[in-house]
Protein backbone atom coordinates (compact mmCIF):
# COMPACT_ATOMS: atom_id res chain seq x y z
CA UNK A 1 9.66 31.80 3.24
CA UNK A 2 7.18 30.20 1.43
CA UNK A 3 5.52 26.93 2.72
CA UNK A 4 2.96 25.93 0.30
CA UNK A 5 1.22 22.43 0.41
CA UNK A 6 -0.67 21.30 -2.27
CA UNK A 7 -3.17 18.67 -1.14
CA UNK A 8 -4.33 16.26 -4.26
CA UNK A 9 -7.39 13.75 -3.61
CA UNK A 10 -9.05 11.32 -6.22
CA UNK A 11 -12.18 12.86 -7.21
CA UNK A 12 -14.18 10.10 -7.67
CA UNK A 13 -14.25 6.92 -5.97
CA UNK A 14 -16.72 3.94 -6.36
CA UNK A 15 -16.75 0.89 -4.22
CA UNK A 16 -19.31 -2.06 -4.57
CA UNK A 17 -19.83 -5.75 -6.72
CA UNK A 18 -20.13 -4.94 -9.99
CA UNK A 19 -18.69 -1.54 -10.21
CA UNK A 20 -16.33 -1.98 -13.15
CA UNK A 21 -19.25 -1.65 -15.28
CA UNK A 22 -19.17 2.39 -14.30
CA UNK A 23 -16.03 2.96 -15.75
CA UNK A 24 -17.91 4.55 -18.91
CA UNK A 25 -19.65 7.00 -16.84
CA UNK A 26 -16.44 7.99 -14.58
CA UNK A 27 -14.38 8.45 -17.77
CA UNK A 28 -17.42 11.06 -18.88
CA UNK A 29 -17.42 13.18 -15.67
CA UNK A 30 -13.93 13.32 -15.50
CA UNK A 31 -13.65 14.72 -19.26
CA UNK A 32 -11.91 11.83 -20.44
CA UNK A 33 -12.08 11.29 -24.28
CA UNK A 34 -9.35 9.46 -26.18
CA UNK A 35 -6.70 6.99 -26.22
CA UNK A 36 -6.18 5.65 -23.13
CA UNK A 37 -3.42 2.90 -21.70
CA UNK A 38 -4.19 0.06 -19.79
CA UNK A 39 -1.58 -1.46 -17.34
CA UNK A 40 -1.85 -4.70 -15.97
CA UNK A 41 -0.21 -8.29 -14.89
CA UNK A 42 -0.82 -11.27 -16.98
CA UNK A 43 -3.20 -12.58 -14.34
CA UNK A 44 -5.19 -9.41 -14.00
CA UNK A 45 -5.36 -8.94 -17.90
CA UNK A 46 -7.91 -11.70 -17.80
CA UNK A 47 -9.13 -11.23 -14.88
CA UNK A 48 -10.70 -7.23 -15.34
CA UNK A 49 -8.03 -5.72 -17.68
CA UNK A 50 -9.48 -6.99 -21.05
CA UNK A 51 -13.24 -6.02 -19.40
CA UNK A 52 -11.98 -2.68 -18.59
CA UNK A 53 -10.99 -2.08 -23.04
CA UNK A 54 -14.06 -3.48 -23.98
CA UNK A 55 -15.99 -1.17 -21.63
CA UNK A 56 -13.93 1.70 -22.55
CA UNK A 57 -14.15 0.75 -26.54
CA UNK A 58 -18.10 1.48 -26.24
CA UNK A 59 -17.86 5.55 -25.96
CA UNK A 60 -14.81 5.72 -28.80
CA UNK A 61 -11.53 5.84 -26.34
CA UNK A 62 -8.86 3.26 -27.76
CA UNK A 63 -7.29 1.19 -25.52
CA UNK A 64 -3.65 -0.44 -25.79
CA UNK A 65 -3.48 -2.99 -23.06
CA UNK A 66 0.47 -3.25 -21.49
CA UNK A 67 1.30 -5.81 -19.45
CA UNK A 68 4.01 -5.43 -16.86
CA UNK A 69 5.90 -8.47 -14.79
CA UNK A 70 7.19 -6.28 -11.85
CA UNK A 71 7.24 -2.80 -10.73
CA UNK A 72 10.54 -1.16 -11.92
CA UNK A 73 12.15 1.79 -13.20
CA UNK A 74 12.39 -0.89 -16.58
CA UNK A 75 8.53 -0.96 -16.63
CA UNK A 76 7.85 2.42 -15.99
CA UNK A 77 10.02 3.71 -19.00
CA UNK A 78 8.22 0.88 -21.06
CA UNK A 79 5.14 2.27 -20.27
CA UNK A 80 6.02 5.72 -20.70
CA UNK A 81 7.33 4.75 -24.50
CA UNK A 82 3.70 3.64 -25.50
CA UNK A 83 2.28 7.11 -24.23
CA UNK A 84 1.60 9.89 -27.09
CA UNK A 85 0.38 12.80 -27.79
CA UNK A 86 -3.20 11.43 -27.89
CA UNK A 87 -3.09 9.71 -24.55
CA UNK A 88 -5.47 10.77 -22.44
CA UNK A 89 -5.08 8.96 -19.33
CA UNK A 90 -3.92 5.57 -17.98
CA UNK A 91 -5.46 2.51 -15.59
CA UNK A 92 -3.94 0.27 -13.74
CA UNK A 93 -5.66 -2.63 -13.24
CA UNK A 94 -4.44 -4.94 -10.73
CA UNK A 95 -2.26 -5.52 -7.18
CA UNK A 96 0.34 -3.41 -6.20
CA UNK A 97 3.03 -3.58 -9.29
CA UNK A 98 0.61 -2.64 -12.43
CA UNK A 99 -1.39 0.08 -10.40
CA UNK A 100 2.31 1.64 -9.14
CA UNK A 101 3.91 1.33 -12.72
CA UNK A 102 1.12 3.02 -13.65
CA UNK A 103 1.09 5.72 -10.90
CA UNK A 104 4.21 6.73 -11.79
CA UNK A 105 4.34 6.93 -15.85
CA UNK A 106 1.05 8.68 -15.68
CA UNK A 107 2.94 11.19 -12.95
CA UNK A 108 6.09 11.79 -14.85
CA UNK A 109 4.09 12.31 -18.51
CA UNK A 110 1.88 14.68 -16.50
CA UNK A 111 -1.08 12.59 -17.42
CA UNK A 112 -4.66 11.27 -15.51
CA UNK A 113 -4.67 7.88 -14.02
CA UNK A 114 -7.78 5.33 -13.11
CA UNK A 115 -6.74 3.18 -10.47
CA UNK A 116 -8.87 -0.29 -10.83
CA UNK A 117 -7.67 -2.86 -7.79
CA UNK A 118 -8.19 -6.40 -8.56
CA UNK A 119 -6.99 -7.37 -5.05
CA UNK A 120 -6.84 -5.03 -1.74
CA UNK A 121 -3.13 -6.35 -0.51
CA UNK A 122 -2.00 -2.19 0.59
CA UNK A 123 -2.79 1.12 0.48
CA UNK A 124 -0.98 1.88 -3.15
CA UNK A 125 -4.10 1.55 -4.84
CA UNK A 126 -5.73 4.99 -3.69
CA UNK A 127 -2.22 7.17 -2.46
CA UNK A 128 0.19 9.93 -3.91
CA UNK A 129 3.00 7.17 -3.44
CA UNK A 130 4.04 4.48 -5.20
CA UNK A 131 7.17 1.18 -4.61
CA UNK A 132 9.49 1.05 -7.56
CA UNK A 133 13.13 -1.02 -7.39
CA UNK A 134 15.77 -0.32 -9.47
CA UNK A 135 16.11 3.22 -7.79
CA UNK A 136 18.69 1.65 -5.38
CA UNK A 137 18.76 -1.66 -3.13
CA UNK A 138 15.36 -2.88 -2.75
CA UNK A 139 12.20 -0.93 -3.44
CA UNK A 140 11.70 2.72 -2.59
CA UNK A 141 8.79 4.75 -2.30
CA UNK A 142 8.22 7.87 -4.41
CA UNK A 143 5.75 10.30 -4.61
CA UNK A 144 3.46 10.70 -7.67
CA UNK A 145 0.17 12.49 -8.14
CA UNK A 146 -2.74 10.79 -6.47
CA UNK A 147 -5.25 8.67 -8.44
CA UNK A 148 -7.76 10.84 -10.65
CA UNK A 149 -10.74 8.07 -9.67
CA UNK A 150 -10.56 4.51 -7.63
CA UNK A 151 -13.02 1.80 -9.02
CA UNK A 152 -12.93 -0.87 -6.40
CA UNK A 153 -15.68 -3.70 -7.75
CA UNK A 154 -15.76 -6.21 -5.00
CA UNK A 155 -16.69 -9.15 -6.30
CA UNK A 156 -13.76 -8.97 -8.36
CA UNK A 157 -11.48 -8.27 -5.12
CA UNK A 158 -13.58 -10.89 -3.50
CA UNK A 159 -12.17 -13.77 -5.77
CA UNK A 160 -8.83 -12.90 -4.89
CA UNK A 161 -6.62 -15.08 -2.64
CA UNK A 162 -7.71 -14.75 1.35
CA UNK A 163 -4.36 -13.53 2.38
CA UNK A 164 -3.92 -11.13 -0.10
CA UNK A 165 -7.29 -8.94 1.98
CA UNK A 166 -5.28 -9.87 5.46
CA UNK A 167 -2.50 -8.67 3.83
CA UNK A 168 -3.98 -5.10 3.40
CA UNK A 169 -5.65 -5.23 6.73
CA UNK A 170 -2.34 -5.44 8.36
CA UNK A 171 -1.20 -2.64 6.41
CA UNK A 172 -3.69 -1.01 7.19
CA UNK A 173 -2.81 -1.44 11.19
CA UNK A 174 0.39 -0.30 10.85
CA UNK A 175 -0.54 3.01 11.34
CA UNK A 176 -1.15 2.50 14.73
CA UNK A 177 3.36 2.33 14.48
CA UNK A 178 3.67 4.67 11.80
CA UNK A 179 1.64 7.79 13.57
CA UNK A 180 3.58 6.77 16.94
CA UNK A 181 6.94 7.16 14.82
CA UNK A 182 5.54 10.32 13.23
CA UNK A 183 5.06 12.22 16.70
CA UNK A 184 8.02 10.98 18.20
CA UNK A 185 9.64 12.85 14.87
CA UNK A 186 8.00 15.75 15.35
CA UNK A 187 8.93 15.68 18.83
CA UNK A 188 12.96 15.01 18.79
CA UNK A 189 13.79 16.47 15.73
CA UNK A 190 11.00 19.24 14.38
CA UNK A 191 9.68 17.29 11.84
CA UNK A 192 6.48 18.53 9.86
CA UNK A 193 3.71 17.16 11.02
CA UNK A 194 -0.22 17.30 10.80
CA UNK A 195 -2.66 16.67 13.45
CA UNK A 196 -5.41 15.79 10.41
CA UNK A 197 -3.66 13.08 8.77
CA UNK A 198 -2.26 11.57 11.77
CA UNK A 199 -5.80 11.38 13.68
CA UNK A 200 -7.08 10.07 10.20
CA UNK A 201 -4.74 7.66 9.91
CA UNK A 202 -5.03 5.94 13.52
CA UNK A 203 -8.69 6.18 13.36
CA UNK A 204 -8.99 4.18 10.04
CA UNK A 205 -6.39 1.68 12.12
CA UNK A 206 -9.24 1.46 14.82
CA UNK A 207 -12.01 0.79 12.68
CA UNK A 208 -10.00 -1.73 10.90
CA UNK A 209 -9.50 -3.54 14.33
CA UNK A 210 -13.06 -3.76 15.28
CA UNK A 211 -13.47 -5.25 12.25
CA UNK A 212 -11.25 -8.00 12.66
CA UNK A 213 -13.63 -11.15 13.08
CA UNK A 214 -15.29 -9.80 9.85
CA UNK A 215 -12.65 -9.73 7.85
CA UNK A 216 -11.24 -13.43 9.36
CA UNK A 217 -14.94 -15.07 8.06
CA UNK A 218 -16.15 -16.21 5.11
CA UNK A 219 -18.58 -13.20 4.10
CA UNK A 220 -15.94 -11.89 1.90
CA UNK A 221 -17.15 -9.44 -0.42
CA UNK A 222 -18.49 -7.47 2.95
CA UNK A 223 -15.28 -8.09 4.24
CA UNK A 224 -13.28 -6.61 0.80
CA UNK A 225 -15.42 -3.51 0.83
CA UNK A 226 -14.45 -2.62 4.16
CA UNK A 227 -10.84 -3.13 3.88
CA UNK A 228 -10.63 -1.33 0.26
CA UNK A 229 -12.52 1.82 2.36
CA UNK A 230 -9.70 1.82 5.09
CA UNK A 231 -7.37 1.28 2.17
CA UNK A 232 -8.55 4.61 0.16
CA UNK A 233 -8.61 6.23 3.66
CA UNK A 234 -5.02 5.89 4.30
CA UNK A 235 -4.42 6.87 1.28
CA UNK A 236 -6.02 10.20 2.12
CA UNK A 237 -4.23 10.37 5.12
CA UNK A 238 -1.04 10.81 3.44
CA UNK A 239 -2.23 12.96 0.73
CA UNK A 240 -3.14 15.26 3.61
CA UNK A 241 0.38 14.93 5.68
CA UNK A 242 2.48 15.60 1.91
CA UNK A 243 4.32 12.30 2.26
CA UNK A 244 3.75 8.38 3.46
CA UNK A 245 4.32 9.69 7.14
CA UNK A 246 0.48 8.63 8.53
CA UNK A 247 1.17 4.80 7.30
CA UNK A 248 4.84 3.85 6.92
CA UNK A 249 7.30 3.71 10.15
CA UNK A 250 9.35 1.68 11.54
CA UNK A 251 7.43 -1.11 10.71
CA UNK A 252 7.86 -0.46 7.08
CA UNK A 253 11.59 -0.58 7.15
CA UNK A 254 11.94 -3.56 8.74
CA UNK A 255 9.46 -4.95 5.67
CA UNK A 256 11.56 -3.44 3.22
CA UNK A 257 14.77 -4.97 5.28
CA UNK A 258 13.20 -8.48 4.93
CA UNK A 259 12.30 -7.74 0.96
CA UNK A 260 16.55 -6.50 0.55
CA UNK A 261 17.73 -9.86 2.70
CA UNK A 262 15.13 -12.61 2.55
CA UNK A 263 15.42 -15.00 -0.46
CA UNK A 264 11.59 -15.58 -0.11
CA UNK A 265 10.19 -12.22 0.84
CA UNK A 266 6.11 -12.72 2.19
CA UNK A 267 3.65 -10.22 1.17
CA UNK A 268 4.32 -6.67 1.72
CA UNK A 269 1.21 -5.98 4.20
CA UNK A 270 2.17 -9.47 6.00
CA UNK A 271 5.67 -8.21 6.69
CA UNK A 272 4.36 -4.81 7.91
CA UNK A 273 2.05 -6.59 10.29
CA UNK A 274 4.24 -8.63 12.00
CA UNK A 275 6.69 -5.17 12.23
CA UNK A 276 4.05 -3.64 13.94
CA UNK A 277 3.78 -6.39 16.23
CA UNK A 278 7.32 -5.66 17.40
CA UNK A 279 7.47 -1.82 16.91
CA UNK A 280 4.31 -1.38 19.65
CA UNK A 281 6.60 -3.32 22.00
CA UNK A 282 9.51 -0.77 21.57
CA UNK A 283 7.18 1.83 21.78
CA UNK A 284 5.75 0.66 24.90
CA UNK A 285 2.03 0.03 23.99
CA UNK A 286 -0.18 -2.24 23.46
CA UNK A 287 1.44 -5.16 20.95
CA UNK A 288 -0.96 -8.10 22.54
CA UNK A 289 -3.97 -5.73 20.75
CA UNK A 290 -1.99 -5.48 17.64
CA UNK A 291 -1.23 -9.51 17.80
CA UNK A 292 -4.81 -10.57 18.41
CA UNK A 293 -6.18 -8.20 15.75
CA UNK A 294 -3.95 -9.63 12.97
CA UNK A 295 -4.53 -13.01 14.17
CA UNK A 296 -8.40 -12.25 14.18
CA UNK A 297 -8.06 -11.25 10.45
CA UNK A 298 -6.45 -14.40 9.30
CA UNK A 299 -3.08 -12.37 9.06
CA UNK A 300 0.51 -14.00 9.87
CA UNK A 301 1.44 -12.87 13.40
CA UNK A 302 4.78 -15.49 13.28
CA UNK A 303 8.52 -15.66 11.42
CA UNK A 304 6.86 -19.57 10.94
CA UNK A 305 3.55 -18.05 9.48
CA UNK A 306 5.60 -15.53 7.26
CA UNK A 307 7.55 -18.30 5.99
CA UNK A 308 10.52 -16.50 6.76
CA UNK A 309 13.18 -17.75 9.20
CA UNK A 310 13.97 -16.78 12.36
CA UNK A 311 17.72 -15.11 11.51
CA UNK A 312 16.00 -13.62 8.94
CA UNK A 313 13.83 -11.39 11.09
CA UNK A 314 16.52 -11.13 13.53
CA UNK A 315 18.98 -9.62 10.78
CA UNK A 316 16.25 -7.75 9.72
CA UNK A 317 15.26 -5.75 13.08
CA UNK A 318 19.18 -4.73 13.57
CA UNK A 319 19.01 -3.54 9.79
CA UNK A 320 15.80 -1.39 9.80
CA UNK A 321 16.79 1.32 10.60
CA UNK A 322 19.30 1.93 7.81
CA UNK A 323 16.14 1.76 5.60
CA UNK A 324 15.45 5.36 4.69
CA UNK A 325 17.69 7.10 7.08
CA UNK A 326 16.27 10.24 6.91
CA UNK A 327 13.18 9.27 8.22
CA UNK A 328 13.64 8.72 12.24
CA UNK A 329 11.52 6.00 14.05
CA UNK A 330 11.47 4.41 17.00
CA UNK A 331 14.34 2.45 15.50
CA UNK A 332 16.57 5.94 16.56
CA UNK A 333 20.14 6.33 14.58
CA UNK A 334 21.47 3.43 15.13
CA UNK A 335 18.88 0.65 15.22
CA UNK A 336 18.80 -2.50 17.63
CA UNK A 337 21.66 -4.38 19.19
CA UNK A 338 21.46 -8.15 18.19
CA UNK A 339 20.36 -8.73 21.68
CA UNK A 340 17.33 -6.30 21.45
CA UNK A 341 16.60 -7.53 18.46
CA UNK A 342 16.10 -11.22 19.95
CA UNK A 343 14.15 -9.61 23.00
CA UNK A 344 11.48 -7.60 20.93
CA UNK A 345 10.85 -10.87 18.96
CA UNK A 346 11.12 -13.71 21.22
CA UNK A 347 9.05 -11.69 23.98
CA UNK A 348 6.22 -10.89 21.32
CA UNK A 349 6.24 -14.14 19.65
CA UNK A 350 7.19 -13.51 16.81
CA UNK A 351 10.73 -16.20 16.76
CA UNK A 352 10.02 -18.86 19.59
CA UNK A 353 11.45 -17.65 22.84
């Protein structure tokens, strides 16, 4: 039996202030020559969208500029109904909903896409995966094709909201979970599994800790640059493993619990934080680390500092683990008792005790 794995990695990547300016040039050593379709938010339109058409207007590729409100199977087929013949490639320009709308049109129409972050919230701006809802309850992540280039300008990421660059740190630390869930797979129940991604994938979690006082201060394009690197680098990760394994466990379903039950979900990377907070406990390692990291960064290590309350989590944690079945964690078959669940959270501070 065959077991081919095809391993797809953006080939070029540029990181630095100012960078949007090389779009020109990345669009000319990619071979990239012709109408092209720009997806973006109605805050990011303004923001590096519009900059992005006029830029690409300059060396004769026509742009249509599509804006999109949330990232849905609605969008996506809107998008898809603009692409022709003649388009060449797409860009998302934005958070997490334009550059995943566009992830996934470009995929299914078999076309390029430029992925151009205006914020660096989670690791969808440089991976082969993308959220969409409207697939069933809640949002699900499917794979696409990764990113044909990343053009991360940091001073643009830099004017972003503070907690949208904690939010991506903490996503970025949920690896630390996600790798632990990933061996304990391959372990119990055979699962594929790569040494490569998984070693990638805790180091970039590492590195992100150390930097944790940087990206908690006030130098913030510094701080922006080295978050969007860890970003792209878990994005390679899973490129390498063939799936999300390296960065999405346990501590990802209970964030996609709390998006299905909460009323006012936080920000994806916030939720997936605080998971991880709680998932090291189960695991039996070292959750203070994870705690003082993400309060280091600026990140929410609290139901109170999540805005969420405390039943909310609670329901939550007994609820993960129906989240993606199929993929086991350290959640097992049959998740938490409601007493565990109040243990895990009132022990690690994260619902007072």
């Amino acid at each position: 039996m065959r077991d081919d794995h095809w391993i797809q990695f953006p080939r070029e990547v540029v990181i630095g202030p100012g960078v949007i300016t090389q779009i020109p040039k990345i669009f000319g050593k990619l071979g990239l020559k012709g109408e092209t379709i720009i997806v973006c938010g109605r805050k990011t339109r303004k923001i590096a969208a519009e900059k992005v058409s006029e830029l690409l207007d300059e060396i004769d590729c026509p742009t249509q500029i599509v804006t999109v409100e949330k990232a849905d199977v609605e969008e996506v087929r809107r998008v898809e109904e603009q692409i022709t013949r003649g388009t060449i490639a797409l860009v998302g320009v934005g958070g997490g909903k334009s550059i995943d709308v566009a992830k996934v049109a470009a995929h299914r129409r078999g076309i390029g896409l430029v992925s151009v972050p205006t914020s660096a919230s989670h690791d969808g701006i440089g991976s082969p995966r993308a959220s969409i809802s409207g697939i069933e309850q809640g949002p699900v992540s499917i794979s696409t094709s990764s990113p044909l280039a990343i053009v991360a300008d940091t001073t643009i990421i830099a004017k972003a909201p503070k907690k949208l660059l904690s939010s991506g740190f903490a996503d970025v630390i949920a690896n630390f979970t996600a790798v632990l869930d990933w061996k304990l797979a391959y372990r119990l129940k055979n699962e594929r599994y790569s040494e490569y991604a998984s070693v990638l994938s805790s180091m970039t979690a590492e590195r992100m800790c150390n930097h944790a006082p940087l990206i908690g201060r006030v130098d913030h394009e510094k701080s922006c640059r080295e978050v969007v690197k860890a970003l792209i680098s878990s994005g390679v990760a899973m490129s390498i493993a063939g799936s999300s394994r390296p960065a999405s466990g346990s501590e990802h379903k209970f964030s996609h619990a709390l998006d299905i039950i909460s009323s006012k979900p936080a920000l994806h990377g916030e939720q997936c934080g605080v998971g991880t907070i709680m998932m090291m406990y189960l695991h039996g390692g070292d959750w203070k680390m994870i705690r003082n990291a993400l309060k280091l960064a600026g990140a929410p290590v609290t139901a109170e500092e999540l805005g969420i309350p405390d039943t909310t989590i609670l329901e939550a944690l007994t609820k993960a683990h129906t989240i993606r079945p199929e993929r086991y964690t350290i959640l097992g078959d049959k998740g938490l008792t409601p007493e565990a669940a109040e243990k895990v959270a009132t022990v690690t501070g994260v619902i007072p005790g």
